[in-house]
PDB file of N, CA and C in Angstrom:
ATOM      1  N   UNK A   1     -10.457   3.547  13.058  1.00  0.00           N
ATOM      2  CA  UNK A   1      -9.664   3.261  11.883  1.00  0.00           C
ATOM      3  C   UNK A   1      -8.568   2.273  12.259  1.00  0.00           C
ATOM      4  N   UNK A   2      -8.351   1.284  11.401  1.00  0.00           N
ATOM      5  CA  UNK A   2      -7.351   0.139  11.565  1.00  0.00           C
ATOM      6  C   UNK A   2      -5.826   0.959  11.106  1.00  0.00           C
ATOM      7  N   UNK A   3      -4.675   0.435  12.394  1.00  0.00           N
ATOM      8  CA  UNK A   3      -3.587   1.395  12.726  1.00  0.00           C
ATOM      9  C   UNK A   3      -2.750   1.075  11.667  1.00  0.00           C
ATOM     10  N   UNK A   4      -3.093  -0.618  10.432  1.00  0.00           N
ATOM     11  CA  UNK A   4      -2.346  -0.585  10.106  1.00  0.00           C
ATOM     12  C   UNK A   4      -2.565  -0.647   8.159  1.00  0.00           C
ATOM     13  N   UNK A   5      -2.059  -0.690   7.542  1.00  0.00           N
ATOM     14  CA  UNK A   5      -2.846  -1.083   6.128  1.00  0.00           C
ATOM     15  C   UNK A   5      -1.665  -2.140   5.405  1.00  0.00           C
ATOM     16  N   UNK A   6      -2.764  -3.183   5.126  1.00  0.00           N
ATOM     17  CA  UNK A   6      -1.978  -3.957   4.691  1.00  0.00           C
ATOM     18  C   UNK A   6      -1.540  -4.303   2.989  1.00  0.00           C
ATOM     19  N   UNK A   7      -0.915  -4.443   2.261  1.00  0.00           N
ATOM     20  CA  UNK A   7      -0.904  -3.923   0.952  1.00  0.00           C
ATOM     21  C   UNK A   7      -0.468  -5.446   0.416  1.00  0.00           C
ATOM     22  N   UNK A   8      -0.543  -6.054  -0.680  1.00  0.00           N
ATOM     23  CA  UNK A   8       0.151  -6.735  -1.504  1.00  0.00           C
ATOM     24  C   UNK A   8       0.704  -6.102  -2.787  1.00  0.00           C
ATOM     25  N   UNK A   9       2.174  -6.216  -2.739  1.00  0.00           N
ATOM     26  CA  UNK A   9       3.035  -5.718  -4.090  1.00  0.00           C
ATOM     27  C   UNK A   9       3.403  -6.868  -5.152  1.00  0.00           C
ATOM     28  N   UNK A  10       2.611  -6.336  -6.157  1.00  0.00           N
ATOM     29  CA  UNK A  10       2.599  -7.280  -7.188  1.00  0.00           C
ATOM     30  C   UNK A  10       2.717  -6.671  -8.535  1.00  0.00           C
ATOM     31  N   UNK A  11       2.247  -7.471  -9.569  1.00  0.00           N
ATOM     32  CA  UNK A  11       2.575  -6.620 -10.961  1.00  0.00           C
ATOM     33  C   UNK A  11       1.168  -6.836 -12.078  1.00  0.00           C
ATOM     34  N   UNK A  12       1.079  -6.054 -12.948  1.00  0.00           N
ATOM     35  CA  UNK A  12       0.300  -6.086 -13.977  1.00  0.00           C
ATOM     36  C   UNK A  12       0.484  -7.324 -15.052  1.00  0.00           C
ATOM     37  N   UNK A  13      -0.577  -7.738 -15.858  1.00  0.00           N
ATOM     38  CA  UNK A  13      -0.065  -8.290 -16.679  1.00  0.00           C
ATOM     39  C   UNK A  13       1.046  -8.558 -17.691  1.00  0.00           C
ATOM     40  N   UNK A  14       1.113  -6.947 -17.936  1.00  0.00           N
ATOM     41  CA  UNK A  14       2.047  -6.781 -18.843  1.00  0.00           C
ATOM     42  C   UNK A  14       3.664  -6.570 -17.594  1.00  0.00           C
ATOM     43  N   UNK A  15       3.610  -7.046 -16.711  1.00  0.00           N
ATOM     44  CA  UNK A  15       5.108  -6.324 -15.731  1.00  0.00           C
ATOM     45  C   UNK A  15       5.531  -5.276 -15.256  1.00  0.00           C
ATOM     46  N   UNK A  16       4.142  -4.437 -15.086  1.00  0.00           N
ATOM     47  CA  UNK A  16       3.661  -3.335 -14.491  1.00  0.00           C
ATOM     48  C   UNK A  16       3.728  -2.824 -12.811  1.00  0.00           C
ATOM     49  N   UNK A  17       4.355  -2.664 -11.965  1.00  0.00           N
ATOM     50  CA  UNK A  17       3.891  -1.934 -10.322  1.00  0.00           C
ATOM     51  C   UNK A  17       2.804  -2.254 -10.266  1.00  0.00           C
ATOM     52  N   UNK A  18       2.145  -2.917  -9.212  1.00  0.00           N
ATOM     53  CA  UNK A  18       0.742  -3.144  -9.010  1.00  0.00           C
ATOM     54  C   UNK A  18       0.775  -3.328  -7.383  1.00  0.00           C
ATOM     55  N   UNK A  19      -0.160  -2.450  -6.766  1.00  0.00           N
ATOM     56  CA  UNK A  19      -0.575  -2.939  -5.489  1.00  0.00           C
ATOM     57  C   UNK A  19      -1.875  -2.837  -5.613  1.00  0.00           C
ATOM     58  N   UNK A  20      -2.680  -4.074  -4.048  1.00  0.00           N
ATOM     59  CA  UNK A  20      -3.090  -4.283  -3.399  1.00  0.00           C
ATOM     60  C   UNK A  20      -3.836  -4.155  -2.510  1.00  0.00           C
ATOM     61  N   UNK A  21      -4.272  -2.725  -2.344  1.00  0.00           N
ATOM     62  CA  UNK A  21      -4.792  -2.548  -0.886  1.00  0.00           C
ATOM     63  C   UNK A  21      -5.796  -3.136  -0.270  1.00  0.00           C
ATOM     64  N   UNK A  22      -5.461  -3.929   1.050  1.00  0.00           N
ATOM     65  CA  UNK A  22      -6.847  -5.209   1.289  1.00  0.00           C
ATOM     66  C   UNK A  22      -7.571  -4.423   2.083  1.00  0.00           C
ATOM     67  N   UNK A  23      -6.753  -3.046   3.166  1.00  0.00           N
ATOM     68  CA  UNK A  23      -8.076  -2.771   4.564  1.00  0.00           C
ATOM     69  C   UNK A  23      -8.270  -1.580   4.607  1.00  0.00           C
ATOM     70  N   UNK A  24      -8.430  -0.491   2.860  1.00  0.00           N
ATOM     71  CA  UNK A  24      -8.705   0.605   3.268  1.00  0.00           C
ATOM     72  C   UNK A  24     -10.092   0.761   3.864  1.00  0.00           C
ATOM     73  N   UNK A  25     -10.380   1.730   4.383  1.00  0.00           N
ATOM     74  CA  UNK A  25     -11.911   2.216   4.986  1.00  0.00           C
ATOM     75  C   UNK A  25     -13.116   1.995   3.706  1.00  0.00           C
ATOM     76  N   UNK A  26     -13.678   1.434   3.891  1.00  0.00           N
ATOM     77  CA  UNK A  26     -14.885   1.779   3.512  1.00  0.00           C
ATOM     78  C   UNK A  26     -15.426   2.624   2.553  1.00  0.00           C
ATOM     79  N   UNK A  27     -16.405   2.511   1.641  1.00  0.00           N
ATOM     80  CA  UNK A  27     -16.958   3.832   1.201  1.00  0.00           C
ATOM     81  C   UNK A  27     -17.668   4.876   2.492  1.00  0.00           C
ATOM     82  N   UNK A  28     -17.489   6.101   1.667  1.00  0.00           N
ATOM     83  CA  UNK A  28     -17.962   7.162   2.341  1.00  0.00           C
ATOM     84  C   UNK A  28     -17.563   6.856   4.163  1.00  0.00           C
ATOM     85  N   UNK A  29     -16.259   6.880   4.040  1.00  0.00           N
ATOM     86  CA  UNK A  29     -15.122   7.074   5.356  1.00  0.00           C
ATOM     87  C   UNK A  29     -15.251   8.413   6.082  1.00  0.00           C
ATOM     88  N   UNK A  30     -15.241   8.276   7.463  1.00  0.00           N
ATOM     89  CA  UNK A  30     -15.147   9.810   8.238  1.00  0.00           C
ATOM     90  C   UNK A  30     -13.815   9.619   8.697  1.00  0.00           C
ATOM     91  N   UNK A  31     -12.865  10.467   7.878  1.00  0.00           N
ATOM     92  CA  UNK A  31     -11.681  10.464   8.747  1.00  0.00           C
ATOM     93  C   UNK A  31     -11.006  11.785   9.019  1.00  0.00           C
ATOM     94  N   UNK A  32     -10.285  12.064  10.071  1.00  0.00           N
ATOM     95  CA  UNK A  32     -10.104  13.070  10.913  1.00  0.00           C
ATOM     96  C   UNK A  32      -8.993  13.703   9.486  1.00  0.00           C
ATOM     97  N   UNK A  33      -8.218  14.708   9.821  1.00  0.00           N
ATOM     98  CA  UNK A  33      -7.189  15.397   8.979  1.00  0.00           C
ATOM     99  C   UNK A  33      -5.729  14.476   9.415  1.00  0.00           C
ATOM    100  N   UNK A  34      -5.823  14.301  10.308  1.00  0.00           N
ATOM    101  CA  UNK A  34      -4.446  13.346  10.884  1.00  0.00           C
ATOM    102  C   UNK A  34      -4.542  11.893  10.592  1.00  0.00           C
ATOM    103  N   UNK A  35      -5.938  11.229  10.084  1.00  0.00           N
ATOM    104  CA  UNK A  35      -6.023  10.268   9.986  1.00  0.00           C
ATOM    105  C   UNK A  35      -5.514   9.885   8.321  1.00  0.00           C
ATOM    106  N   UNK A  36      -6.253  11.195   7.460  1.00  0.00           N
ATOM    107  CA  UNK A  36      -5.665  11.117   5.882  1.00  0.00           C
ATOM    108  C   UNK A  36      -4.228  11.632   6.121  1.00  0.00           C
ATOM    109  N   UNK A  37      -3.704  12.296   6.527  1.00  0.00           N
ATOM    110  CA  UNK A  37      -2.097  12.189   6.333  1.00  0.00           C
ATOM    111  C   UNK A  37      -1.576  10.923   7.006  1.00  0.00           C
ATOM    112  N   UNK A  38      -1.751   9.809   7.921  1.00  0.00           N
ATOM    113  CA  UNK A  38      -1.498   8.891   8.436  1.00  0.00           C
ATOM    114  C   UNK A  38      -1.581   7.833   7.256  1.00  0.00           C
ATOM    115  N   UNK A  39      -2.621   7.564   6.754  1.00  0.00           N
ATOM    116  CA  UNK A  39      -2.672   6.926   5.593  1.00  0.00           C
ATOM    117  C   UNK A  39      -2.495   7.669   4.140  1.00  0.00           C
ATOM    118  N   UNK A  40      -2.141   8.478   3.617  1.00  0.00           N
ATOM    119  CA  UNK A  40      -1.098   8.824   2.800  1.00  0.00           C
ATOM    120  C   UNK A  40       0.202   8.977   3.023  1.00  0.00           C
ATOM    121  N   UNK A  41       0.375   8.720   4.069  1.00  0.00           N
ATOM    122  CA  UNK A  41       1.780   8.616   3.917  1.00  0.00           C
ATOM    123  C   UNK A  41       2.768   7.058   3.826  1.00  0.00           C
ATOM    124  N   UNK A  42       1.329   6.428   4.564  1.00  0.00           N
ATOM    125  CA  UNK A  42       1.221   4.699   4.136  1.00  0.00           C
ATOM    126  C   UNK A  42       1.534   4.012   2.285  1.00  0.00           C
ATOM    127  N   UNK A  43       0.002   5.187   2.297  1.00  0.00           N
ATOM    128  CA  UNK A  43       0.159   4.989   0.883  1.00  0.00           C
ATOM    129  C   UNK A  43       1.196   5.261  -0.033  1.00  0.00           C
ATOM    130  N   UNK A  44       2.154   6.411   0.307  1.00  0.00           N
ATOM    131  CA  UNK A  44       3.361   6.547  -0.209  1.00  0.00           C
ATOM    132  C   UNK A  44       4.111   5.871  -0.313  1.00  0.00           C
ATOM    133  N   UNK A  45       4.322   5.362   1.061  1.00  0.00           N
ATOM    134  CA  UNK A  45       5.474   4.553   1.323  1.00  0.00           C
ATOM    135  C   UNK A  45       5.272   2.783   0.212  1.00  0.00           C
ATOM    136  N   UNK A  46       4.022   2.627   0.097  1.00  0.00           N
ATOM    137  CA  UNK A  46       3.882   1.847  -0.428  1.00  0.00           C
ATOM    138  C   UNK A  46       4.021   1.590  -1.874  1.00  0.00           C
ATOM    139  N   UNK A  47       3.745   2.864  -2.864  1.00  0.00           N
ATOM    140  CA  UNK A  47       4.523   3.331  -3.754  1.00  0.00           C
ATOM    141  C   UNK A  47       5.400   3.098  -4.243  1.00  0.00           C
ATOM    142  N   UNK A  48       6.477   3.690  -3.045  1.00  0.00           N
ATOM    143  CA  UNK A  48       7.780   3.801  -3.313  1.00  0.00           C
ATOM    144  C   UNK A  48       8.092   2.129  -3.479  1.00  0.00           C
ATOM    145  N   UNK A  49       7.705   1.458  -2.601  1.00  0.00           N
ATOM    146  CA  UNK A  49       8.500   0.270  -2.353  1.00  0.00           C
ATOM    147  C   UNK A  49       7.527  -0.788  -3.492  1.00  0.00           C
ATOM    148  N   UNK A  50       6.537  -0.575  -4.222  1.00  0.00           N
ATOM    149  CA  UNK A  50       5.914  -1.398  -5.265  1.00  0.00           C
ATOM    150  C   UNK A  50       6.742  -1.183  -6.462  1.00  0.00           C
ATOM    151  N   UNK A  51       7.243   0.244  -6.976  1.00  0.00           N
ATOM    152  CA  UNK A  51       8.027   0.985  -7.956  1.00  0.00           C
ATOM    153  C   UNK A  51       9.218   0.343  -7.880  1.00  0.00           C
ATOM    154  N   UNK A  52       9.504  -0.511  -6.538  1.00  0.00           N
ATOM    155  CA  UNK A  52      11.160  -0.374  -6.172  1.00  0.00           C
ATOM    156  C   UNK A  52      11.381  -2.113  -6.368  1.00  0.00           C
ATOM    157  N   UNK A  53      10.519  -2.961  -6.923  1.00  0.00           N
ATOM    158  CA  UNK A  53      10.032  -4.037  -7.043  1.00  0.00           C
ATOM    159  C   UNK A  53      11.096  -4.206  -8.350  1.00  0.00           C
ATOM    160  N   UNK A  54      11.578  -5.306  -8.718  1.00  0.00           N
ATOM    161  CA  UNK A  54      11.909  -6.039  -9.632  1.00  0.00           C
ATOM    162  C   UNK A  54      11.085  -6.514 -10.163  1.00  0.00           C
ATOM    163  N   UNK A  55      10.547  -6.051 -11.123  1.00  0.00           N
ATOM    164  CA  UNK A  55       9.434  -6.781 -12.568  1.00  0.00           C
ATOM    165  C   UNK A  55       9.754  -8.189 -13.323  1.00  0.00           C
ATOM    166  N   UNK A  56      11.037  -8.111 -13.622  1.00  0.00           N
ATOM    167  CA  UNK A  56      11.830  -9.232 -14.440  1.00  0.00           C
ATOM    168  C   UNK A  56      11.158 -10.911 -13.788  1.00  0.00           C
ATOM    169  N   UNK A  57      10.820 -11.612 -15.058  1.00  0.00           N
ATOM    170  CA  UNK A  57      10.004 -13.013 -14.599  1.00  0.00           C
ATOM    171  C   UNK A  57      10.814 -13.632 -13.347  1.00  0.00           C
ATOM    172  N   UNK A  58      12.062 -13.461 -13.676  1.00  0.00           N
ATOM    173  CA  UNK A  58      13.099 -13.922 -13.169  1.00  0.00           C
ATOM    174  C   UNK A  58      13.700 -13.785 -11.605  1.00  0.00           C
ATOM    175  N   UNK A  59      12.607 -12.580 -11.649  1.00  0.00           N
ATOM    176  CA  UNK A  59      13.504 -11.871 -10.229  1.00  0.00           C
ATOM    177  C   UNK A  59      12.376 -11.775  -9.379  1.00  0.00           C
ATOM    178  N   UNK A  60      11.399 -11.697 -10.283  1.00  0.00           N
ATOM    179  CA  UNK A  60      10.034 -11.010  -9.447  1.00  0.00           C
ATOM    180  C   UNK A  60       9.012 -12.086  -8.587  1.00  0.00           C
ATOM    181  N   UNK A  61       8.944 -11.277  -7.184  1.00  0.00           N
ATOM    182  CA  UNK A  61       8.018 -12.114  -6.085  1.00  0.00           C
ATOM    183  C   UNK A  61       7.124 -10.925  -5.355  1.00  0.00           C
ATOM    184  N   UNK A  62       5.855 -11.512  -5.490  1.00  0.00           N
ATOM    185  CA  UNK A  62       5.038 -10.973  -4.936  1.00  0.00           C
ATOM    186  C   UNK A  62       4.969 -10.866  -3.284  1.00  0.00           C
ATOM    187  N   UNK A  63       4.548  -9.481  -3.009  1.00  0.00           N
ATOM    188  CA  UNK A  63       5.362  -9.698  -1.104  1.00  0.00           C
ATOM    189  C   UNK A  63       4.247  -8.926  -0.525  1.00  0.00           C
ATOM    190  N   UNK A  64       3.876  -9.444   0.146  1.00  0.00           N
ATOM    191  CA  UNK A  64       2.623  -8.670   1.385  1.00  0.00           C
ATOM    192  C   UNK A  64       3.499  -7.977   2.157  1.00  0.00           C
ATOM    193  N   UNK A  65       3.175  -6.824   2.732  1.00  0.00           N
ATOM    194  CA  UNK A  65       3.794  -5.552   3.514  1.00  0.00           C
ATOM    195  C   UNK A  65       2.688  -4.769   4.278  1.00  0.00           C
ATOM    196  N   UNK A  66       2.975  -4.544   5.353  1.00  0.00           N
ATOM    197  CA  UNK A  66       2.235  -3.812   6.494  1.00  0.00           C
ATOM    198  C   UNK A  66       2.516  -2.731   6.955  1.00  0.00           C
ATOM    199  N   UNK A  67       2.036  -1.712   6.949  1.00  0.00           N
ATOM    200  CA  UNK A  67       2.252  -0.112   6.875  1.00  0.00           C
ATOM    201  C   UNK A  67       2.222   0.331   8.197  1.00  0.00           C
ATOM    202  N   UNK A  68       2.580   0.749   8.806  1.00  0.00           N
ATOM    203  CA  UNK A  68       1.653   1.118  10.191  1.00  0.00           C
ATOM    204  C   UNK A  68       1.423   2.483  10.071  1.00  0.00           C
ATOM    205  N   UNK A  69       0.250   3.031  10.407  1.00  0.00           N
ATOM    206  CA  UNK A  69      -0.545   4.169  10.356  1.00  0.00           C
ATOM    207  C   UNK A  69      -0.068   5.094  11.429  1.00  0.00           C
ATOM    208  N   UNK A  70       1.060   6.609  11.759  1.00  0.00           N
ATOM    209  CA  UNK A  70       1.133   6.874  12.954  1.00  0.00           C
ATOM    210  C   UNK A  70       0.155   7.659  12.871  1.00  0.00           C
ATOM    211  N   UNK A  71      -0.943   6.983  13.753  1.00  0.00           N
ATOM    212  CA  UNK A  71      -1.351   8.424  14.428  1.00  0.00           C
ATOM    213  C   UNK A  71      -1.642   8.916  15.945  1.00  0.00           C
ATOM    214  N   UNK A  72      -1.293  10.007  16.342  1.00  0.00           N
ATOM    215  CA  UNK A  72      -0.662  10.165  17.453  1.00  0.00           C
ATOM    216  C   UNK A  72      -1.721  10.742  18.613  1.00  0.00           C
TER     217      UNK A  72
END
């Protein structure tokens, strides 16, 4: 599994939260129990910080962001 996931934060047509995800796994993925909390918690984080985005025409830039996956 790739350590890191890379996301683009962007928006909907209408000025909506919108991400990206370019390197999740695959269909029908084998991943360990440490590997899905490693990447949900990616995925969270990514969330938070798409939500945390300025929508406004004015303000708003689309930003690639790189997660890193701990797993230990």
């Amino acid at each position: 599994m790739d350590t890191r996931l890379n996301v683009l934060l962007t928006q909907t047509r209408d000025h909506k939260p919108l991400a990206q995800v370019c390197n999740l796994p695959g269909r029908d993925a084998d991943l360990t129990p440490q590997q899905l909390r490693a990447l949900a918690a990616a995925l969270c984080s990514a969330a938070d910080e798409c939500e945390a985005q300025p929508m406004n025409a004015k303000r708003f830039t689309q930003r690639k962001r790189e997660y890193l996956l701990h797993i230990d």
